[in-house]
N, C-alpha and C. Protein backbone atom coordinates (compact mmCIF):
# COMPACT_ATOMS: atom_id res chain seq x y z
N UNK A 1 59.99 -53.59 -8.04
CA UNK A 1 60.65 -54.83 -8.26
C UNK A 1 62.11 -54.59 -8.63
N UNK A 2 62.16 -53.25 -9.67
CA UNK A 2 63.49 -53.36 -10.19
C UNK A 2 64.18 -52.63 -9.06
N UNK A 3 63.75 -52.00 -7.71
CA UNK A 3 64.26 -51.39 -6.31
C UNK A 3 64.86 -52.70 -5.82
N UNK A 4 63.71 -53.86 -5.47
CA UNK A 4 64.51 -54.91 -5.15
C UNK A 4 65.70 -55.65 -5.66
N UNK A 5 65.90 -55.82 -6.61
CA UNK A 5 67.10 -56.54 -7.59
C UNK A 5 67.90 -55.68 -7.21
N UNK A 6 67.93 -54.77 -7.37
CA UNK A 6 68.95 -53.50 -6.64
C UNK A 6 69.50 -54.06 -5.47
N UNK A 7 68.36 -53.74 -4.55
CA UNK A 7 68.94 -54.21 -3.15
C UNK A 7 69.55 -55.27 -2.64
N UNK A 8 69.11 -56.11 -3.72
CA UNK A 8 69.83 -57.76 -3.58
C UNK A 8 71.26 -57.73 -4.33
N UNK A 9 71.36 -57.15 -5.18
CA UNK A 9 72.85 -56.86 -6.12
C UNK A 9 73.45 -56.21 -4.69
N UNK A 10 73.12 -55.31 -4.45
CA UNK A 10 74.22 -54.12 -3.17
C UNK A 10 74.32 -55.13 -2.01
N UNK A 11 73.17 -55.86 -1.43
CA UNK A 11 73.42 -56.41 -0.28
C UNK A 11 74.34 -57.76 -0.73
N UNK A 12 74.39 -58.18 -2.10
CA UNK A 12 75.10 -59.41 -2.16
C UNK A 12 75.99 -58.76 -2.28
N UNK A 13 76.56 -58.17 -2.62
CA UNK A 13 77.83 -57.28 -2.50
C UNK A 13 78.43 -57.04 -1.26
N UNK A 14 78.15 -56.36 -0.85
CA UNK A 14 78.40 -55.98 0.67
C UNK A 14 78.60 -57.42 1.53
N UNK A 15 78.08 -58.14 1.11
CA UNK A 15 78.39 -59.63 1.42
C UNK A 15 79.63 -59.94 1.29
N UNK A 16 80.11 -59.61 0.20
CA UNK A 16 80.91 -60.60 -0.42
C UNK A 16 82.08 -59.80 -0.20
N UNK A 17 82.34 -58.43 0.62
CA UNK A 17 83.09 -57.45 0.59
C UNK A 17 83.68 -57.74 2.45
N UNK A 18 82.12 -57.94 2.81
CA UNK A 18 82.33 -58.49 4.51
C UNK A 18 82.82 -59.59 4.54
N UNK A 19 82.83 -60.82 3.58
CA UNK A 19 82.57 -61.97 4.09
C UNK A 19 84.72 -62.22 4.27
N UNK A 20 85.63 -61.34 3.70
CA UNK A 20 86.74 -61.39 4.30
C UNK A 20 87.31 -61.32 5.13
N UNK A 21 86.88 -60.42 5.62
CA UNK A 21 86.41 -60.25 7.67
C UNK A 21 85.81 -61.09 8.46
N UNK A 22 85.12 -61.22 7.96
CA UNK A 22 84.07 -62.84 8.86
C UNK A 22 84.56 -63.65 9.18
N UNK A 23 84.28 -64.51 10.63
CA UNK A 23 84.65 -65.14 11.03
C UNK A 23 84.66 -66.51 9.93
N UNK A 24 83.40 -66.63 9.87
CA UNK A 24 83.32 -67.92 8.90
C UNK A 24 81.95 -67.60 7.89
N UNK A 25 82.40 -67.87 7.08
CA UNK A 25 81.68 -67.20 5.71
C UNK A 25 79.81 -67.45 5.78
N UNK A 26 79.47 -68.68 6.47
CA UNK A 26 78.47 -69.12 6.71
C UNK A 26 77.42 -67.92 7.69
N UNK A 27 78.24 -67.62 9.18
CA UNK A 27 77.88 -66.59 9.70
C UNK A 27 77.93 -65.18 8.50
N UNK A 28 78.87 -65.45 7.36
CA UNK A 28 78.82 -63.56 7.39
C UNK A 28 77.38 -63.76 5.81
N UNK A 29 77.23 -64.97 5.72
CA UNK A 29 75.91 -65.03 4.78
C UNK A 29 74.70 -64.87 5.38
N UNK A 30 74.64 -65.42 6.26
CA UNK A 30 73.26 -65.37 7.12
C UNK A 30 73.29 -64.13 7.64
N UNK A 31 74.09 -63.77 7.84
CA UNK A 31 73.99 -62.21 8.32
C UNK A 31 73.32 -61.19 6.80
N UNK A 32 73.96 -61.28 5.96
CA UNK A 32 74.19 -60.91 5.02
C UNK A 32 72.57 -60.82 4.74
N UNK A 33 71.58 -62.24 4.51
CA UNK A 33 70.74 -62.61 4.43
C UNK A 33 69.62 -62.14 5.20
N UNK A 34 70.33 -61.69 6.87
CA UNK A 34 68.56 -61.23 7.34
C UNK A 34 69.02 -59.62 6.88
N UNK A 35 70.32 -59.37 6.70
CA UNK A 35 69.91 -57.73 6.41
C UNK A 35 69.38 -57.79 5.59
N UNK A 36 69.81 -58.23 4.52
CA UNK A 36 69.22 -58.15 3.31
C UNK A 36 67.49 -58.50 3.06
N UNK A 37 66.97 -59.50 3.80
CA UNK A 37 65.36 -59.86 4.08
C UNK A 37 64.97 -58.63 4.75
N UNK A 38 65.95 -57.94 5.76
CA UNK A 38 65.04 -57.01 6.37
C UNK A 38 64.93 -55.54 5.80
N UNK A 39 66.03 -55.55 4.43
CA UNK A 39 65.94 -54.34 4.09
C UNK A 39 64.67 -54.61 2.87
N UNK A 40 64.45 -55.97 2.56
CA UNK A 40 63.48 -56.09 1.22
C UNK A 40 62.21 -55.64 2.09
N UNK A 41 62.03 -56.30 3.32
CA UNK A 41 60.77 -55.72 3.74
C UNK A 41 60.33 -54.27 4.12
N UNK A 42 61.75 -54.18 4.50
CA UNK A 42 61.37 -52.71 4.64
C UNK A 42 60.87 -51.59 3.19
N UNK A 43 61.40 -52.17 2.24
CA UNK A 43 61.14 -51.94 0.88
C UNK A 43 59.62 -51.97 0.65
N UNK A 44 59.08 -52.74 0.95
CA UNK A 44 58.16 -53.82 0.49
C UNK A 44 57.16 -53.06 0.96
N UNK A 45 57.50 -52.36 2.55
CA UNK A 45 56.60 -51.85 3.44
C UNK A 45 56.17 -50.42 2.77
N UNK A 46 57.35 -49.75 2.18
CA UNK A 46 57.72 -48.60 2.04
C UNK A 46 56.63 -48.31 0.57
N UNK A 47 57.08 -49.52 -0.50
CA UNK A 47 56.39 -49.52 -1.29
C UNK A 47 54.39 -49.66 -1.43
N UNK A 48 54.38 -50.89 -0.49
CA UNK A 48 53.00 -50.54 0.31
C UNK A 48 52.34 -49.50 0.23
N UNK A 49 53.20 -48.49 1.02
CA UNK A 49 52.43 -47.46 1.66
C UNK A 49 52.42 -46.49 0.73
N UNK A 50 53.27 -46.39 -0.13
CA UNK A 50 53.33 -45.41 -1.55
C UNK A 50 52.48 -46.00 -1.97
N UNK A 51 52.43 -47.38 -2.62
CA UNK A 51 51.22 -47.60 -3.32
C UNK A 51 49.94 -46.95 -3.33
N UNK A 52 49.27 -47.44 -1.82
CA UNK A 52 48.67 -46.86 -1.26
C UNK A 52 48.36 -45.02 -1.28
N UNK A 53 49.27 -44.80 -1.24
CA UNK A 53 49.18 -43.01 -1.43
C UNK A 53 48.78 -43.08 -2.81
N UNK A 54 49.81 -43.28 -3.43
CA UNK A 54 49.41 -43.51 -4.99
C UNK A 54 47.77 -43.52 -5.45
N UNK A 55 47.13 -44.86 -4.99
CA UNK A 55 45.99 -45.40 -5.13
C UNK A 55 45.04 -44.20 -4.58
N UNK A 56 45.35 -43.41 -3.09
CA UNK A 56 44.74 -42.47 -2.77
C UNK A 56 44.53 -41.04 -3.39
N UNK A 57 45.77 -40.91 -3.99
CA UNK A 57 45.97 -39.87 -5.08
C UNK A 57 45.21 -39.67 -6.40
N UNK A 58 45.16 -41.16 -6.76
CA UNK A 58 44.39 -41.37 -8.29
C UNK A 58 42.91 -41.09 -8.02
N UNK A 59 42.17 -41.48 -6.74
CA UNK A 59 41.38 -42.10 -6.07
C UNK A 59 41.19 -40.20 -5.98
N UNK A 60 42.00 -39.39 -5.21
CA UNK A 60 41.47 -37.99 -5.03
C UNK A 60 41.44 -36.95 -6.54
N UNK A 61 42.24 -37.59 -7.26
CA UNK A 61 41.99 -36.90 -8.46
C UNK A 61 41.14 -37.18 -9.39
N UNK A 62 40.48 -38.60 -9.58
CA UNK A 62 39.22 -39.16 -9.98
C UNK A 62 37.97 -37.93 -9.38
N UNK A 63 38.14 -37.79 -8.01
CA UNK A 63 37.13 -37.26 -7.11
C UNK A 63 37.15 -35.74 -7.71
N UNK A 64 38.35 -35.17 -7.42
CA UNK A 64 38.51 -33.88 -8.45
C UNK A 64 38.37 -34.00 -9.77
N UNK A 65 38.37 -34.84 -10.98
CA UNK A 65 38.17 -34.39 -12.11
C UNK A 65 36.39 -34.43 -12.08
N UNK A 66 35.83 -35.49 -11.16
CA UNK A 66 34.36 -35.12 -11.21
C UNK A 66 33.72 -33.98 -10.97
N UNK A 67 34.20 -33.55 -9.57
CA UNK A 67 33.95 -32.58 -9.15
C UNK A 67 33.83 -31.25 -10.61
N UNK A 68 35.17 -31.38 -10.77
CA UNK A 68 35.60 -30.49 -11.75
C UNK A 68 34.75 -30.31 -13.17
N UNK A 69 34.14 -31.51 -13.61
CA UNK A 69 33.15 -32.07 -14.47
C UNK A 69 31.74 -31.37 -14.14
N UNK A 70 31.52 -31.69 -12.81
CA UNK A 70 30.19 -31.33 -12.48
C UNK A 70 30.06 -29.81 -12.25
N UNK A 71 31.45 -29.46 -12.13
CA UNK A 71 31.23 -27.84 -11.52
C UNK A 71 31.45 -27.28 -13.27
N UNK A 72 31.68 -27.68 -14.38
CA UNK A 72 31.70 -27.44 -15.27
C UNK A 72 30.19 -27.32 -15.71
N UNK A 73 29.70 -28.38 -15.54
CA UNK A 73 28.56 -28.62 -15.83
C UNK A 73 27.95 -27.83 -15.11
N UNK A 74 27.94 -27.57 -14.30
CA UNK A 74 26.77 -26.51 -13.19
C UNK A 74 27.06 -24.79 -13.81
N UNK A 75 28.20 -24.81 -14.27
CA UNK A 75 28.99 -23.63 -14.79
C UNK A 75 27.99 -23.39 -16.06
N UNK A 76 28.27 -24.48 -17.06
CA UNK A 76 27.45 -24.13 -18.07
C UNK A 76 25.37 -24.02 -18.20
N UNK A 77 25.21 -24.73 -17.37
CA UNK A 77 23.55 -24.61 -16.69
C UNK A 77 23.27 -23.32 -16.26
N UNK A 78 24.52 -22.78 -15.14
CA UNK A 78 24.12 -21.77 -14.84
C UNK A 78 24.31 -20.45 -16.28
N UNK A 79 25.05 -20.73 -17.05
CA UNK A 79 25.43 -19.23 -18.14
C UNK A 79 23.95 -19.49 -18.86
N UNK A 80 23.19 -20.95 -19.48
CA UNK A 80 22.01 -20.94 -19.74
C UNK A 80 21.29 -20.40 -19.11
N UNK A 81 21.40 -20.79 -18.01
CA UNK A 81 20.03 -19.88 -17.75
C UNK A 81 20.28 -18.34 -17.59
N UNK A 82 21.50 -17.55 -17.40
CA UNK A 82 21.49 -16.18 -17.35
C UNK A 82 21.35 -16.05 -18.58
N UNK A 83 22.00 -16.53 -19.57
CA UNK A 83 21.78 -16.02 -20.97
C UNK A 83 20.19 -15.98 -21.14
N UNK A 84 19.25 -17.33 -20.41
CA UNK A 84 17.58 -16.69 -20.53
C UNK A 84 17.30 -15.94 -20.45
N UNK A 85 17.65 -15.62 -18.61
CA UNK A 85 16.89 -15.01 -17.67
C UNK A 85 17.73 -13.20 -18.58
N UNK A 86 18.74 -13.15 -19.38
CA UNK A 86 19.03 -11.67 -20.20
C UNK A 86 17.95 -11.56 -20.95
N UNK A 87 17.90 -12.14 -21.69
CA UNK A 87 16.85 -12.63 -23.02
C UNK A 87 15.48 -12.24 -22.57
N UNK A 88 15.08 -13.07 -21.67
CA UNK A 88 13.59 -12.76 -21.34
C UNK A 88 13.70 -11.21 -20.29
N UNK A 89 14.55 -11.10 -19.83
CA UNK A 89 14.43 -9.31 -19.38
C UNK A 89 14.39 -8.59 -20.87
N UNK A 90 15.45 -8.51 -21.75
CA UNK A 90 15.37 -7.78 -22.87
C UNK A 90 14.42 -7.94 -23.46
N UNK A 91 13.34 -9.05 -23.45
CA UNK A 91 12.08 -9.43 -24.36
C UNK A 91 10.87 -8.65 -23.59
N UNK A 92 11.36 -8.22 -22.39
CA UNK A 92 10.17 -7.91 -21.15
C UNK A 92 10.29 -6.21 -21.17
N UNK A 93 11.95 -6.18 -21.58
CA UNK A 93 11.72 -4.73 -21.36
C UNK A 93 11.67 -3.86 -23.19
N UNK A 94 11.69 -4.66 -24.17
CA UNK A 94 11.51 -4.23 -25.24
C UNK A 94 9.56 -4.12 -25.13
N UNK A 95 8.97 -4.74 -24.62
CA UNK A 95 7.52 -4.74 -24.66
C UNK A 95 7.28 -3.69 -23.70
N UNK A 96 8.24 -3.89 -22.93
CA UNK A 96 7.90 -2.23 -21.85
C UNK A 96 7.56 -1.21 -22.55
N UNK A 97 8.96 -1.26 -23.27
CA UNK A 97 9.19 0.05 -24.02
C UNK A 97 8.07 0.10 -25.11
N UNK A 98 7.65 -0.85 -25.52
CA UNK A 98 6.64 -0.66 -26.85
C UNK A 98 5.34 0.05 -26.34
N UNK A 99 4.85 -0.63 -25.00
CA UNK A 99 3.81 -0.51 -24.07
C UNK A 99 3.97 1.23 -24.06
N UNK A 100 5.30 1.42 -23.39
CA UNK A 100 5.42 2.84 -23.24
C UNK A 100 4.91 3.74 -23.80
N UNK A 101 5.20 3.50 -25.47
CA UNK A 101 5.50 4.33 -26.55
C UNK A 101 3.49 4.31 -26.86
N UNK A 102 3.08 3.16 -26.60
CA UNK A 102 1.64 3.34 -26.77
C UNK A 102 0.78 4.49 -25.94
N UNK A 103 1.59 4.07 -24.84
CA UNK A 103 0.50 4.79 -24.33
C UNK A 103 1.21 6.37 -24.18
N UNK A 104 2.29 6.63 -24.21
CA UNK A 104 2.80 7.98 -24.81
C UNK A 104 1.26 8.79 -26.30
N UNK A 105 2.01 7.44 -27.02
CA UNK A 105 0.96 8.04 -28.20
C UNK A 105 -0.53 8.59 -27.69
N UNK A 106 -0.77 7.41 -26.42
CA UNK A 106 -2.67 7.62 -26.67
C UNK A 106 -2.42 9.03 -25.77
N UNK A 107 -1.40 9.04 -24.90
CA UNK A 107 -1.58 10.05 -24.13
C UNK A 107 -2.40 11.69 -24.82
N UNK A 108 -0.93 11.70 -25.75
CA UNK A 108 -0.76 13.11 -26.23
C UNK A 108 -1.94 12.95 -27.29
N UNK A 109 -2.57 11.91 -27.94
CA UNK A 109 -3.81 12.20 -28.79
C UNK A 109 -4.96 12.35 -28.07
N UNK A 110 -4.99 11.86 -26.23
CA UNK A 110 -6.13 12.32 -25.41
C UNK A 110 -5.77 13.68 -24.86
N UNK A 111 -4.45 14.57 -25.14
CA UNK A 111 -4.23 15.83 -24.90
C UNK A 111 -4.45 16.25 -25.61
N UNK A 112 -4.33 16.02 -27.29
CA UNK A 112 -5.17 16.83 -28.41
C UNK A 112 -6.25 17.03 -28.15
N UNK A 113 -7.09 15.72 -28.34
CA UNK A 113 -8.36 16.00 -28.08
C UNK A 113 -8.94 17.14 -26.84
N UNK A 114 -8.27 16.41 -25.73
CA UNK A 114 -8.74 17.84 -24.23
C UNK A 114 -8.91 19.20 -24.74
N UNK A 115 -7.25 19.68 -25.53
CA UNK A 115 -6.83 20.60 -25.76
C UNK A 115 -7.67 21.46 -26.87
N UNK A 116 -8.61 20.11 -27.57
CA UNK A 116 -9.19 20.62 -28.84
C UNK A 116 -10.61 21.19 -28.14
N UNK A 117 -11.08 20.07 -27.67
CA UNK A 117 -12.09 20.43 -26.50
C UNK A 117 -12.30 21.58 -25.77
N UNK A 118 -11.34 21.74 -24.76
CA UNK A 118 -11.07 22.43 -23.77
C UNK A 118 -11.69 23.63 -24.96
N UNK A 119 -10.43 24.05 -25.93
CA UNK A 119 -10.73 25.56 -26.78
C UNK A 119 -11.90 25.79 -27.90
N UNK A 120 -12.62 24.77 -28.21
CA UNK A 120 -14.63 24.60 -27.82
C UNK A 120 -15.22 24.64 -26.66
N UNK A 121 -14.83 24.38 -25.91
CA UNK A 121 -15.47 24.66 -24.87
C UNK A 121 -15.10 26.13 -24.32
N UNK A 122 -14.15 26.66 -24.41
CA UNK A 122 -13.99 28.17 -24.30
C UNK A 122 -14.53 29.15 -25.02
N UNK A 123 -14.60 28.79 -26.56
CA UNK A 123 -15.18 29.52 -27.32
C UNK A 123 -16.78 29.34 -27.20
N UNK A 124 -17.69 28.48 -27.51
CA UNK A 124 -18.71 28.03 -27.02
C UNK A 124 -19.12 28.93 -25.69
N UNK A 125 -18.56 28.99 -24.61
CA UNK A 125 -18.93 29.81 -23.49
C UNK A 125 -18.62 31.22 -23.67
N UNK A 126 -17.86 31.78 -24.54
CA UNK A 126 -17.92 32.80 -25.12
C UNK A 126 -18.75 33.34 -25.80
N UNK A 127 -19.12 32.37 -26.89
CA UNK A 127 -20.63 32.33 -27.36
C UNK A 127 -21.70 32.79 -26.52
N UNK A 128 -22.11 31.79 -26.06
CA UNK A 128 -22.68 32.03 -24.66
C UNK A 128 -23.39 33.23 -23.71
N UNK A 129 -21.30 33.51 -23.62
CA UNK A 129 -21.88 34.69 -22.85
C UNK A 129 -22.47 35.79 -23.61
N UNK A 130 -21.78 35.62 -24.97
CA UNK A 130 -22.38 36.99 -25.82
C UNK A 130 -23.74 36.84 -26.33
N UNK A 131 -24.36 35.63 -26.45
CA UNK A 131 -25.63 35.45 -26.79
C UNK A 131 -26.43 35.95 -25.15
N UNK A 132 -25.86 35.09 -24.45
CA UNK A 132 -26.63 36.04 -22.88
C UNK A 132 -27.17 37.29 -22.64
N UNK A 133 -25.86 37.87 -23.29
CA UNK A 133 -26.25 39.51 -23.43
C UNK A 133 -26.76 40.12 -24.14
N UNK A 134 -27.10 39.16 -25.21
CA UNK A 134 -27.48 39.71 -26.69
C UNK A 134 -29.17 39.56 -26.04
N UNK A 135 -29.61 38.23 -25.69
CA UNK A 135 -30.41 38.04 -25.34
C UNK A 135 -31.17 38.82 -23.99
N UNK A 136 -30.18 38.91 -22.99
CA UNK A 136 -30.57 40.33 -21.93
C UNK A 136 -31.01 41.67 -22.92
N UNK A 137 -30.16 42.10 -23.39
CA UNK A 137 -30.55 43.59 -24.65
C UNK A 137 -31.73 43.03 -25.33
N UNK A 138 -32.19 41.63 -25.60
CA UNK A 138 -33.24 41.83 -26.61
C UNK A 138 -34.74 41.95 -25.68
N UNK A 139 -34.38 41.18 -24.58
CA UNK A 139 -35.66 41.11 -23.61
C UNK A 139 -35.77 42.21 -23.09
N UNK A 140 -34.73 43.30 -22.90
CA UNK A 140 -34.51 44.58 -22.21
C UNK A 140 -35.80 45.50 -23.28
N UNK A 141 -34.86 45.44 -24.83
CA UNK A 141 -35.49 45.89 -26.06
C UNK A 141 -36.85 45.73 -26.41
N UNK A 142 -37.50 44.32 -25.93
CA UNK A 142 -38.57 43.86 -26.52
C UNK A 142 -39.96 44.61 -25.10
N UNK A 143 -39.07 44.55 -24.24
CA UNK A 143 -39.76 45.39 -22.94
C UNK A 143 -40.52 46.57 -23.59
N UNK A 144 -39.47 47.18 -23.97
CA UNK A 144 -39.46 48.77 -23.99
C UNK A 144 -40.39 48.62 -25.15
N UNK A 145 -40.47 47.75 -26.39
CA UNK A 145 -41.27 47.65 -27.52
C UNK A 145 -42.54 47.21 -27.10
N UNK A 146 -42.88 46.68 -26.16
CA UNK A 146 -44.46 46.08 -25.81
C UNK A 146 -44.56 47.38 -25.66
N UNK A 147 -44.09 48.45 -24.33
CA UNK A 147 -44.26 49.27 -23.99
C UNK A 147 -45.13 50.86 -25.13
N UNK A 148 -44.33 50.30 -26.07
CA UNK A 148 -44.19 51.42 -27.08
C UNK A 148 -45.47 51.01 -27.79
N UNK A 149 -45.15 49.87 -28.05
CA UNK A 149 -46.79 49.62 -28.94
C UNK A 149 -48.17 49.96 -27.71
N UNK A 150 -48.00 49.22 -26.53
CA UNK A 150 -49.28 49.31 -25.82
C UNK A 150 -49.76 51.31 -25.89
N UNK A 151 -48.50 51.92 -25.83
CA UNK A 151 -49.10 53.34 -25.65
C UNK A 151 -49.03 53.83 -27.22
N UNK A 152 -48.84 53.12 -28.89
CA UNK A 152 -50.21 53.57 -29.49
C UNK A 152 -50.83 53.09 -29.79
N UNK A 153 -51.43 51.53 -29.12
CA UNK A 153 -52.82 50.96 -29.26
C UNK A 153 -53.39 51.82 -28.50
N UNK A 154 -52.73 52.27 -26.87
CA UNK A 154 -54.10 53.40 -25.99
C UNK A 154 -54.34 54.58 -26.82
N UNK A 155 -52.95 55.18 -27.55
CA UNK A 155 -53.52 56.05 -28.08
C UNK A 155 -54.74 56.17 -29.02
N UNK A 156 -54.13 54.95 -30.01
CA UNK A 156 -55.69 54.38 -30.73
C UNK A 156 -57.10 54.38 -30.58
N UNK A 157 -56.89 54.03 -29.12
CA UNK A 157 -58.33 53.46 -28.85
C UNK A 157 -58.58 55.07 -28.24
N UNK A 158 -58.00 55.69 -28.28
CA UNK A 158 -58.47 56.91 -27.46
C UNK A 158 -58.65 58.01 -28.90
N UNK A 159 -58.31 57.99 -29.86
CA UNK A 159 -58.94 58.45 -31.12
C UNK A 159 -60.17 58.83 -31.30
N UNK A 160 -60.77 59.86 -31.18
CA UNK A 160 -62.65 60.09 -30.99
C UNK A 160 -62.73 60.47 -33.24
N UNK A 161 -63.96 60.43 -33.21
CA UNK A 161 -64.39 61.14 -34.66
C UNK A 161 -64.20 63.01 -34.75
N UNK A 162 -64.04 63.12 -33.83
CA UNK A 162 -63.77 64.39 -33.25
C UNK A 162 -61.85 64.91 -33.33
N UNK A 163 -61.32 64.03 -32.89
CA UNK A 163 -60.25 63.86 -33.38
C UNK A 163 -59.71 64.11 -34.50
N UNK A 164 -60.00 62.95 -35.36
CA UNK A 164 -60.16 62.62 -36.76
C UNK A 164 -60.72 64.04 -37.98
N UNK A 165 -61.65 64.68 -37.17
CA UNK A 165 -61.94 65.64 -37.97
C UNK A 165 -61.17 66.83 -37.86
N UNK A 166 -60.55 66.75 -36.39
CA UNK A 166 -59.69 68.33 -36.20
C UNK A 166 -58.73 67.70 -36.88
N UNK A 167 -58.38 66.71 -37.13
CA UNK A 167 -56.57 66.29 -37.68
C UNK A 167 -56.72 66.90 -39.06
N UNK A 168 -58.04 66.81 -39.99
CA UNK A 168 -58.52 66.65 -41.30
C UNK A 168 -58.44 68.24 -41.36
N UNK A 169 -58.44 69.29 -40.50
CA UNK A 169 -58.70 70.47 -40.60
C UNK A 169 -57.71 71.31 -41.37
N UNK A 170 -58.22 71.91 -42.68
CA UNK A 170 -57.25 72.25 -43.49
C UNK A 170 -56.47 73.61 -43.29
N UNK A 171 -56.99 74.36 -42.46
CA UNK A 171 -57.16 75.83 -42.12
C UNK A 171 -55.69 75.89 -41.51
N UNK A 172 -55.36 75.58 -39.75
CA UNK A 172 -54.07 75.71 -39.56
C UNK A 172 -53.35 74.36 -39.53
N UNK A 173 -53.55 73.18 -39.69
CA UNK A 173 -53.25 72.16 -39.47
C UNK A 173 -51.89 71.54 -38.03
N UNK A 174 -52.53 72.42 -37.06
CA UNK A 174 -51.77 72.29 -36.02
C UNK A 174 -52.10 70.63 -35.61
N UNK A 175 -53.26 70.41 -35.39
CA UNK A 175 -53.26 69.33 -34.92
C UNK A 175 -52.71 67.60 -35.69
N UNK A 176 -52.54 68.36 -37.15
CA UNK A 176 -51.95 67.32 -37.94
C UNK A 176 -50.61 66.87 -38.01
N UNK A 177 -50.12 67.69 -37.10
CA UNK A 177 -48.40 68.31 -37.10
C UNK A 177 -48.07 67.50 -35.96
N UNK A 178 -49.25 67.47 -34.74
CA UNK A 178 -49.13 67.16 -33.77
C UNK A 178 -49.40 65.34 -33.62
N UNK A 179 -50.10 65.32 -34.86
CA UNK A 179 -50.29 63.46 -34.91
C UNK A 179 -49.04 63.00 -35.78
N UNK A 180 -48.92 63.58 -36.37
CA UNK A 180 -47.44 63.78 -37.37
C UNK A 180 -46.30 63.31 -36.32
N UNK A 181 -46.08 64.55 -35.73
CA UNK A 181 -44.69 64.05 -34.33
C UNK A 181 -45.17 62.48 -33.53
N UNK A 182 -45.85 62.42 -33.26
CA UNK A 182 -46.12 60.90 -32.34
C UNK A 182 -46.45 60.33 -32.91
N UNK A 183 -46.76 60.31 -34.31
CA UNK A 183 -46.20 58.94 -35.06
C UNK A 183 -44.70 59.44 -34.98
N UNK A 184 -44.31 59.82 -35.81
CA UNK A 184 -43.17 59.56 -35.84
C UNK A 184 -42.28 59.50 -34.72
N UNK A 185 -42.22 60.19 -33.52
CA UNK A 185 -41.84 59.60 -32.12
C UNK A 185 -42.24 57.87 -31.71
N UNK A 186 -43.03 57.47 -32.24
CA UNK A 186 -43.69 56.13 -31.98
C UNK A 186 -42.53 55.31 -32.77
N UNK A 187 -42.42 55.67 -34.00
CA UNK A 187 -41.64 55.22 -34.99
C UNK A 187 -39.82 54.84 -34.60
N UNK A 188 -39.67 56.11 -34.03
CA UNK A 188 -38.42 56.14 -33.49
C UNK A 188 -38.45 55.17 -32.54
N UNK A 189 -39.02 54.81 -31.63
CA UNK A 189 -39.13 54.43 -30.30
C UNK A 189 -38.66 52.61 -30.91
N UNK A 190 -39.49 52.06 -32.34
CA UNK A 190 -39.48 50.94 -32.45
C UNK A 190 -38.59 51.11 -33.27
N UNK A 191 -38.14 52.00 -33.77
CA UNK A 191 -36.49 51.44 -34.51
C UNK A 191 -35.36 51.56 -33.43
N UNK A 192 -35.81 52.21 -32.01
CA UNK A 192 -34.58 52.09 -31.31
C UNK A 192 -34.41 50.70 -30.77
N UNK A 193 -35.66 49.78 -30.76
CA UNK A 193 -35.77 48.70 -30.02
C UNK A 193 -35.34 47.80 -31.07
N UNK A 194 -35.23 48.12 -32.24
CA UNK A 194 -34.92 46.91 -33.42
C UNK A 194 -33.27 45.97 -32.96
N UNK A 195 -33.00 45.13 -33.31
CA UNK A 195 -32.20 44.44 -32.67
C UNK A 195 -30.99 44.09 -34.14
N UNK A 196 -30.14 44.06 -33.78
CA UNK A 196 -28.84 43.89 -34.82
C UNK A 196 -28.29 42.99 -34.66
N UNK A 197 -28.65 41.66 -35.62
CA UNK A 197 -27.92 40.92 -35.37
C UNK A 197 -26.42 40.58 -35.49
């Protein structure tokens, strides 16, 4: 508006600057008058169309501060949820780690145990084997001891009264000497078979 008053001050001017020149003052007003109408419209037009930009401008920066709003907003939705999605990894991998540490523990107390095992069970078969052998030597031993007894039960039973009286014979006592040694050979025989535990 205050463009127009302008333009009407300059063009009445310019009027009034022409109108000494002019043929007749009437022509140099009307003249004066459509320039002046045609420069207001052109004003008018000019202003229009700025307006217009104007209006489009406010109109695109409305559109951008939303935008700008919403991308704020999407900005902060999204840091929530990474700040979760940190959170629940660190909550996932602290239980990892706890999980870990468990079964670390059970591990190495089911390696004690193996380990405790395992060296009972080594010793035990050590056992074993030495009782095996102990037991081979005693059945070996107990062989040789049936053996020993059966030959002086035969001898026993093979004992006549005749026997008995030459053993009793006081004169050379050879034959007493001679029952003498096989006992005591008999004797030997079952202390060699005796077993040590």
């Amino acid at each position: 508006m205050k463009i127009c008053i302008i333009l009407l001050t300059m063009t009445a001017l310019t009027c009034s600057a022409t109108a000494a020149f002019a043929d007749t003052e009437a022509d140099k007003l009307r003249e004066a008058l459509r320039v002046s109408t045609l420069q207001t419209r052109q004003l008018e037009d000019q202003r229009a169309v700025l307006q217009a930009k104007v209006n489009d401008a406010e109109r695109e920066k409305a559109a951008a501060k939303a935008q700008a709003e919403a991308a704020k907003a999407e900005t902060r939705e999204t840091k929530k949820q990474y700040r979760e999605a940190v959170d629940e990894f660190n909550r996932r991998l602290a239980e990892r780690d706890e999980t870990l540490e468990k079964w670390k523990a059970a591990y190495e107390e089911a390696a004690t145990v193996a380990r405790d095992k395992d060296a009972a069970r080594a010793k035990f078969e050590g056992e074993a084997a030495a009782y095996k052998a102990s037991t081979k030597s005693c059945v070996v031993k107990n062989k040789q001891l049936v053996v020993a007894g059966q030959e002086l039960l035969h001898r026993y039973k093979a004992v006549t009264i005749g026997d008995t009286l030459v053993a009793q014979e006081p004169v050379l006592g050879l034959r007493r000497v001679e029952i003498q040694n096989a006992i005591q050979d008999t004797n030997d025989k079952f202390l060699d078979q005796k077993v040590n535990p």
